[in-house]
Protein backbone atom coordinates (compact mmCIF):
# COMPACT_ATOMS: atom_id res chain seq x y z
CA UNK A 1 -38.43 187.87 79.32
CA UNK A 2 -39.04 184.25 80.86
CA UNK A 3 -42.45 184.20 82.63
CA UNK A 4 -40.68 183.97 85.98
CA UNK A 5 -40.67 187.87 86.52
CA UNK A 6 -44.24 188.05 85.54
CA UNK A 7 -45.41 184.99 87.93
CA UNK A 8 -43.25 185.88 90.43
CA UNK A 9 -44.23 189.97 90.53
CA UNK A 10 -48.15 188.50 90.51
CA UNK A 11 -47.09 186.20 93.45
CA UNK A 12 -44.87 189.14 95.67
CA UNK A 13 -48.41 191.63 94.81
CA UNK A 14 -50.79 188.45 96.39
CA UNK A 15 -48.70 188.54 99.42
CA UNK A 16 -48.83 191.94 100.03
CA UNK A 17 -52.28 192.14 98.35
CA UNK A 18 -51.53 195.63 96.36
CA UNK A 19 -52.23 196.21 92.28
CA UNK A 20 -48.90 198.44 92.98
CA UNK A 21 -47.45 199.50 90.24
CA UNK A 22 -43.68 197.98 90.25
CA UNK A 23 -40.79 196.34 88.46
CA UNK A 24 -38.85 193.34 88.12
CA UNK A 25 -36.04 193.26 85.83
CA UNK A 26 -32.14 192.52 85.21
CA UNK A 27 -29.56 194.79 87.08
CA UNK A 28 -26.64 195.52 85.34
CA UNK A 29 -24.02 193.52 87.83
CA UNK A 30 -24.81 190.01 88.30
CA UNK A 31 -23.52 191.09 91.84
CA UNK A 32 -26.82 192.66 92.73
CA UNK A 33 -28.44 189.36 91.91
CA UNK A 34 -30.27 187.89 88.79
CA UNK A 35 -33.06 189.73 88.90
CA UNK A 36 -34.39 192.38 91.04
CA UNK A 37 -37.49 194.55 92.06
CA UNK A 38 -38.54 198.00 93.01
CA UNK A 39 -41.61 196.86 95.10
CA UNK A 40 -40.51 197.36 98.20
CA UNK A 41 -39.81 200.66 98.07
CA UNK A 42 -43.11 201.56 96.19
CA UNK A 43 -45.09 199.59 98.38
CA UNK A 44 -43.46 201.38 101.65
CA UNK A 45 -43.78 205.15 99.94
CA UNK A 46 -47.78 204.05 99.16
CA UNK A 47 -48.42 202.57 103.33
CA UNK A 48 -46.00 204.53 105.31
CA UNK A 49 -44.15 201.97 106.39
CA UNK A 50 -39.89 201.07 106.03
CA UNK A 51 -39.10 199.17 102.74
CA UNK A 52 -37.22 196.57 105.07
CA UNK A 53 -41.31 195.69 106.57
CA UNK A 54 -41.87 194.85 102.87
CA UNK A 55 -39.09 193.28 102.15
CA UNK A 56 -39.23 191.18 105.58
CA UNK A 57 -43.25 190.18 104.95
CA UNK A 58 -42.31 189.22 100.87
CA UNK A 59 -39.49 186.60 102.18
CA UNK A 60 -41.40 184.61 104.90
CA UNK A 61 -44.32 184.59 102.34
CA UNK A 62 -42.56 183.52 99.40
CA UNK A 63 -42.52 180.10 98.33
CA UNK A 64 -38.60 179.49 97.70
CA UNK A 65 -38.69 176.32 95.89
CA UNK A 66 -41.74 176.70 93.36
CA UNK A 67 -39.22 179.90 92.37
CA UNK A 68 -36.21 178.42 92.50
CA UNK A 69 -34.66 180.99 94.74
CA UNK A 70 -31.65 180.23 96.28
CA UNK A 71 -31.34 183.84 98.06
CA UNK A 72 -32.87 187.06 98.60
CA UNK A 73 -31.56 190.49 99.63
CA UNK A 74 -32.88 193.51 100.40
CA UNK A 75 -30.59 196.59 99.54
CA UNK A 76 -31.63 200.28 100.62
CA UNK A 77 -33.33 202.32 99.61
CA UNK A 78 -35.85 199.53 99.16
CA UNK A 79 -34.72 197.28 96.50
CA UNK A 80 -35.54 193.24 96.84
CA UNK A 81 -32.22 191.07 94.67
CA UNK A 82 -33.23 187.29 93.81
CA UNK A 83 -30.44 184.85 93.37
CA UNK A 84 -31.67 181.78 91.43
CA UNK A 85 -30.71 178.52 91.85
CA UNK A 86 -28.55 176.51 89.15
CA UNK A 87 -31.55 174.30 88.46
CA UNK A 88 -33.43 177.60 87.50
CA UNK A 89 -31.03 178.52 84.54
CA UNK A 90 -31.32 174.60 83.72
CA UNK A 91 -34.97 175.53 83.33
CA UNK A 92 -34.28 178.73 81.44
CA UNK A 93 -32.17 177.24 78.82
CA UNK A 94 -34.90 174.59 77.84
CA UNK A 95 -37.27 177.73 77.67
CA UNK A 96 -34.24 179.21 75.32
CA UNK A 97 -33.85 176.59 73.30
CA UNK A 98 -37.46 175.57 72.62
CA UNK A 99 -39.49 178.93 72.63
CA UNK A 100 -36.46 181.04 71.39
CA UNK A 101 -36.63 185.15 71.52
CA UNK A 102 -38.61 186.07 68.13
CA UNK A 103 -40.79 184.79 65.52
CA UNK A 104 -39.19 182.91 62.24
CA UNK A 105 -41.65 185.32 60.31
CA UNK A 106 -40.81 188.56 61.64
CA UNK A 107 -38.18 189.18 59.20
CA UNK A 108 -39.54 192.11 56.71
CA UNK A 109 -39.20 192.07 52.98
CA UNK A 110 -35.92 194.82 51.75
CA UNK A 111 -36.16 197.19 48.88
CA UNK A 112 -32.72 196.92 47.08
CA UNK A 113 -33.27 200.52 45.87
CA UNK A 114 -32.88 201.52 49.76
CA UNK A 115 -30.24 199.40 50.62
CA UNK A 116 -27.37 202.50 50.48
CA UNK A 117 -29.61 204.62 53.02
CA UNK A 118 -28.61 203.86 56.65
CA UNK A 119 -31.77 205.60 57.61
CA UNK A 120 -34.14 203.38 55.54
CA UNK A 121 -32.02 200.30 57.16
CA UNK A 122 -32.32 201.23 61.00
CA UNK A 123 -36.27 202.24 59.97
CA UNK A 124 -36.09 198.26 58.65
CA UNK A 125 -34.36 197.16 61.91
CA UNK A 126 -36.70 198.98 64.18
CA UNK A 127 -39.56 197.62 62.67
CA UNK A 128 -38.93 194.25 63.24
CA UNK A 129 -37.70 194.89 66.84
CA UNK A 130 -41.12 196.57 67.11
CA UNK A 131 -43.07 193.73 65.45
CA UNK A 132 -41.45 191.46 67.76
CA UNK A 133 -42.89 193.51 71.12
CA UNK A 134 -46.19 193.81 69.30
CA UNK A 135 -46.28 197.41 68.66
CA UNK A 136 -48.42 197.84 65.99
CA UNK A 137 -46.54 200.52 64.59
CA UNK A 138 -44.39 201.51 62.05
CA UNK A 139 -41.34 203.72 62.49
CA UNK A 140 -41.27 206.93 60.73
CA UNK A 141 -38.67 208.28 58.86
CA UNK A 142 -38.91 212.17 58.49
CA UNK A 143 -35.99 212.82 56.09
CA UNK A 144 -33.70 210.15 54.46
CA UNK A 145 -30.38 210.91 54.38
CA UNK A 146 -29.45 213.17 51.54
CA UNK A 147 -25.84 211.57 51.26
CA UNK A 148 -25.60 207.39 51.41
CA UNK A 149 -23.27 205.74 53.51
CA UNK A 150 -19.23 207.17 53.41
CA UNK A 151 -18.13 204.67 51.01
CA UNK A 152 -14.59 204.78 51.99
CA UNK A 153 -13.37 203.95 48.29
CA UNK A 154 -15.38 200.79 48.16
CA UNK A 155 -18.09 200.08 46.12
CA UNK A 156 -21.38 199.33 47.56
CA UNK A 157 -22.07 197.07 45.00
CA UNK A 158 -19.57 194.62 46.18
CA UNK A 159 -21.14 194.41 49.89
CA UNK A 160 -23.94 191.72 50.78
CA UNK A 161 -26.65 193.26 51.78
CA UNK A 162 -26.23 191.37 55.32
CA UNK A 163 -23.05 193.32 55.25
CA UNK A 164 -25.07 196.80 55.16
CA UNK A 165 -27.63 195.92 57.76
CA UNK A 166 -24.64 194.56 60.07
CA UNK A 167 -22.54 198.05 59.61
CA UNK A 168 -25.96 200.51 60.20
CA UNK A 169 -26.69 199.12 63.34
CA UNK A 170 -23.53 198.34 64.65
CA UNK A 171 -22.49 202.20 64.66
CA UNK A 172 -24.13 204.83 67.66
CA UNK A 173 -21.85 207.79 68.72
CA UNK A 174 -19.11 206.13 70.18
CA UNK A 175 -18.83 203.63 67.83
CA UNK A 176 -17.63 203.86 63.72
CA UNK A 177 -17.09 201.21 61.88
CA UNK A 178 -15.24 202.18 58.49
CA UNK A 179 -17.45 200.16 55.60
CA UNK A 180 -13.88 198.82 54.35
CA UNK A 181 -13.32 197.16 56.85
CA UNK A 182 -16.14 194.48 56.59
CA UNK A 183 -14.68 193.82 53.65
CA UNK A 184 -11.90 192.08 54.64
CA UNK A 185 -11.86 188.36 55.35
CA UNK A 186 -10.06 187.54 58.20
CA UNK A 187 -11.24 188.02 62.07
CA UNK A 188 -10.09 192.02 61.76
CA UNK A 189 -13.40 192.44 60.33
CA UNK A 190 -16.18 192.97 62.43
CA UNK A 191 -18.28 191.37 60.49
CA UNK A 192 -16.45 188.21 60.09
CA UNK A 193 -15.80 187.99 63.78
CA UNK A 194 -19.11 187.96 64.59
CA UNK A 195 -20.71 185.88 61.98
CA UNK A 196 -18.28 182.88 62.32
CA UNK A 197 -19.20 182.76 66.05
CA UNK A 198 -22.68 181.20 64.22
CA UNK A 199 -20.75 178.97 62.20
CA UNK A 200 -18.25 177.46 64.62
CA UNK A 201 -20.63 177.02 67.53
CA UNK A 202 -22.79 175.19 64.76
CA UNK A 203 -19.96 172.99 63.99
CA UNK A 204 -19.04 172.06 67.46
CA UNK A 205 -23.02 171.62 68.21
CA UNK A 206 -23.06 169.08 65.29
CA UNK A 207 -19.83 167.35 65.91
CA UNK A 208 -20.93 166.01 69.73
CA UNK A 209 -24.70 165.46 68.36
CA UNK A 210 -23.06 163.12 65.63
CA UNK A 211 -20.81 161.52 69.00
CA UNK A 212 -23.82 160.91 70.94
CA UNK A 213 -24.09 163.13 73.63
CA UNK A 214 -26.61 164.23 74.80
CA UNK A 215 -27.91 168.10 76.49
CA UNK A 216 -31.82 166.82 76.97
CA UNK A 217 -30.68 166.10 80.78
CA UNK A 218 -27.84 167.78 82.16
CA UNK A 219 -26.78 168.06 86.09
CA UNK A 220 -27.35 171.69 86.95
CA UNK A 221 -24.88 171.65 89.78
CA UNK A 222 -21.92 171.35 86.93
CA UNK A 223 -23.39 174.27 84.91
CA UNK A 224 -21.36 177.62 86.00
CA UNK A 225 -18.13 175.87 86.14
CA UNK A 226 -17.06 178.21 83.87
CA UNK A 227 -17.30 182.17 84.19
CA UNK A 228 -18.20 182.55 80.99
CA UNK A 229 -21.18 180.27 81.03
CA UNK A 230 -22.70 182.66 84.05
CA UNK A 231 -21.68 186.10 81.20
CA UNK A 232 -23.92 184.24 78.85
CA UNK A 233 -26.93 183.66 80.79
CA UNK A 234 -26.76 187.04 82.04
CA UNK A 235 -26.70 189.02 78.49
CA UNK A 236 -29.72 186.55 77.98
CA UNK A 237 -31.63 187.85 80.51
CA UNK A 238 -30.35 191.72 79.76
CA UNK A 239 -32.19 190.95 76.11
CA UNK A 240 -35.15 191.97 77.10
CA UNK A 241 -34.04 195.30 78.54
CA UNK A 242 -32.27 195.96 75.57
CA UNK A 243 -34.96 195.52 73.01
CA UNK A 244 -37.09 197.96 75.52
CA UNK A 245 -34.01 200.69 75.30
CA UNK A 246 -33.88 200.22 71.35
CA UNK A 247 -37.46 200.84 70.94
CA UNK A 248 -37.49 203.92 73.36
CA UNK A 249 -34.55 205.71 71.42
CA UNK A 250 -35.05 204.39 68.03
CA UNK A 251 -31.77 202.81 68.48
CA UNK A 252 -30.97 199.05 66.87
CA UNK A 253 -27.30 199.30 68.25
CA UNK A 254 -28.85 198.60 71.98
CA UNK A 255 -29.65 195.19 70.49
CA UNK A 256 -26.46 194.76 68.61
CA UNK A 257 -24.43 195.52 71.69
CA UNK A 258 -26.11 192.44 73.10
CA UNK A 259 -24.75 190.43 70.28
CA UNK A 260 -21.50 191.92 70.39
CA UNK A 261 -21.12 191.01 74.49
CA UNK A 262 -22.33 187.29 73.53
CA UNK A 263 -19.45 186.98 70.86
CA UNK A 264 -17.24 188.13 73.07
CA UNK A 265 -17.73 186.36 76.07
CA UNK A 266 -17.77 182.71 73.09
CA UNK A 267 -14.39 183.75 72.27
CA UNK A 268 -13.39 183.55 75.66
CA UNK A 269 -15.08 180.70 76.09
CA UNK A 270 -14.14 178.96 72.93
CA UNK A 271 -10.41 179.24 73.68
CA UNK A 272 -10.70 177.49 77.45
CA UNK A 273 -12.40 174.30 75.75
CA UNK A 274 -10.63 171.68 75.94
CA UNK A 275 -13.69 169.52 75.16
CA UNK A 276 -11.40 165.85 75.00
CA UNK A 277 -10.47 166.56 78.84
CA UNK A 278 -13.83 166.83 80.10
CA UNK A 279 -15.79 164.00 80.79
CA UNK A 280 -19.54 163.18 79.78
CA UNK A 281 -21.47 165.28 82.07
CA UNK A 282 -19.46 168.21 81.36
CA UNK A 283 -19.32 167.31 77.50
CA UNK A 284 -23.24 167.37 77.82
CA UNK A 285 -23.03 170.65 79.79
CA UNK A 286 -21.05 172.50 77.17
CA UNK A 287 -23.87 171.16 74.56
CA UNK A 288 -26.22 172.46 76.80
CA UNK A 289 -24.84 176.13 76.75
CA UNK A 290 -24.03 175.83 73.37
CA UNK A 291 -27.49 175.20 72.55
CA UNK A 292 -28.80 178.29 74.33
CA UNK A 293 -26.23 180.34 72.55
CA UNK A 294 -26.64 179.34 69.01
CA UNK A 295 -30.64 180.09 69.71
CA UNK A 296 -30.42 183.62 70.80
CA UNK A 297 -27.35 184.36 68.79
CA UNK A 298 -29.44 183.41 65.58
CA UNK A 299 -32.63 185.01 66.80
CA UNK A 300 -30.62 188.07 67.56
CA UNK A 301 -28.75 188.82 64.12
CA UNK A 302 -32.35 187.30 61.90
CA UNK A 303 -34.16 189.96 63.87
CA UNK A 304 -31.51 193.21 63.02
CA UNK A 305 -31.33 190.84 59.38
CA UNK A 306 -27.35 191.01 59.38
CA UNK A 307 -27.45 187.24 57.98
């Protein structure tokens, strides 16, 4: 995640001058803040003291503006919630765009002769996911599966292999995607709906580059005009959480699900852009969040290889 949980843990355990063991990380409602921490209640369980002591010595401590906190709550049993100010995600979509999420190398070379075992592919997945975290560690696979993919009357031969990777991870056991059906090409193929997100937010990126404008130094204050610029940011941030969940269970779909919520929430998005209407700050704005999106939805669907 961005260093600001890191520097901003290291600067909460100075103030209360404690090696504690504690979290900070990205609840699941935006509601409950951007990000939020644990400390308080460990601290308080450690020194016999109420969390609401911790949480009361952290806040007139805390240096608000080197943060960029706009708020901070304290929620029992002894949970601390940081709201961060606009100029913060301003600040976190530079980071986005220049540092992305993964490594251009991390991709892993593919045996074709594998390519029809959905066990072999998640093993694939996982081992890029835990390349990325620096686990130096391969995932085992005990027992391939005796019986390839259900075919539904279509011949594997005729899928791309990004097709394959795309319908192995995007299945857990709610979800079933029939392997016909990213065959088709129109949006009712979940493939196609997700992979020309990449294309058309390319295409938009490249037609207001090409105008002139400019995202290198937007107003912050404009940036969460829209609700769905606020969704985005926020599945940004849950990343991290959800690369931690894949590698504890094994489970690529925890990252997928990430890049299913983004391509959602650009639909939504997409459809309310009347780009002509706006003017030039909030053209610029839209390239901004553009820009952020097309970084982590490409670093998201090279790292499960699904392009």
């Amino acid at each position: 995640m961005y260093s600001i949980s890191t520097e901003l843990l290291n600067r909460i355990k100075e103030i209360l001058n404690t090696d504690i063991s504690a979290k900070i990380n990205v609840p699941k409602l935006f509601e409950h803040g951007h990000m939020m921490s644990n400390i308080a209640l460990k601290y308080s369980s450690a020194n016999n003291i109420e969390p609401i002591e911790v949480y009361n010595k952290i806040k007139s401590n805390i240096c608000y503006d080197k943060f960029n906190i706009d708020k901070m709550e304290f929620k029992e049993p002894g949970f601390i919630n940081f709201v961060f100010t606009n100029e913060w995600f301003k600040e976190y979509g530079y980071y986005i765009i220049d540092s992305g999420l993964i490594n251009e190398n991390s991709n892993l070379k593919v045996e074709n002769k594998r390519l029809t075992d959905r066990a072999y592919i998640i093993k694939r997945q996982m081992d890029n996911i835990m390349q990325l975290k620096g686990i130096d560690k391969k995932v085992e696979v005990k027992k391939y599966d005796v019986k390839p993919f259900v075919v539904d009357e279509i011949r594997l031969d005729k899928i791309e292999t990004s097709q394959l990777f795309f319908y192995a991870c995007c299945r857990n056991r709610s979800t079933h995607v029939k392997i016909k059906k990213i065959c088709k090409n129109d949006l009712s193929n979940p493939y196609k709906y997700m992979t020309y997100v990449g294309t058309r937010v390319n295409n938009i990126i490249d037609r207001l580059s090409k105008e002139g404008y400019d995202w290198g130094n937007i107003i912050s204050k404009y940036l969460f005009e829209k609700s769905e610029v606020r969704e985005i940011f926020k599945a940004c941030l849950s990343i991290d959480t959800s690369i931690n969940e894949a590698i504890k269970n094994y489970e690529p779909y925890k990252v997928f699900a990430v890049l299913k919520q983004l391509c959602d929430i650009f639909y939504s998005y997409n459809s309310k852009l009347l780009i002509r209407d706006l003017n030039k700050e909030e053209i610029e704005i839209v390239l901004f969040v553009l820009k952020v999106f097309d970084k982590i939805y490409f670093d998201i669907v090279k790292l499960l290889m699904i392009v």
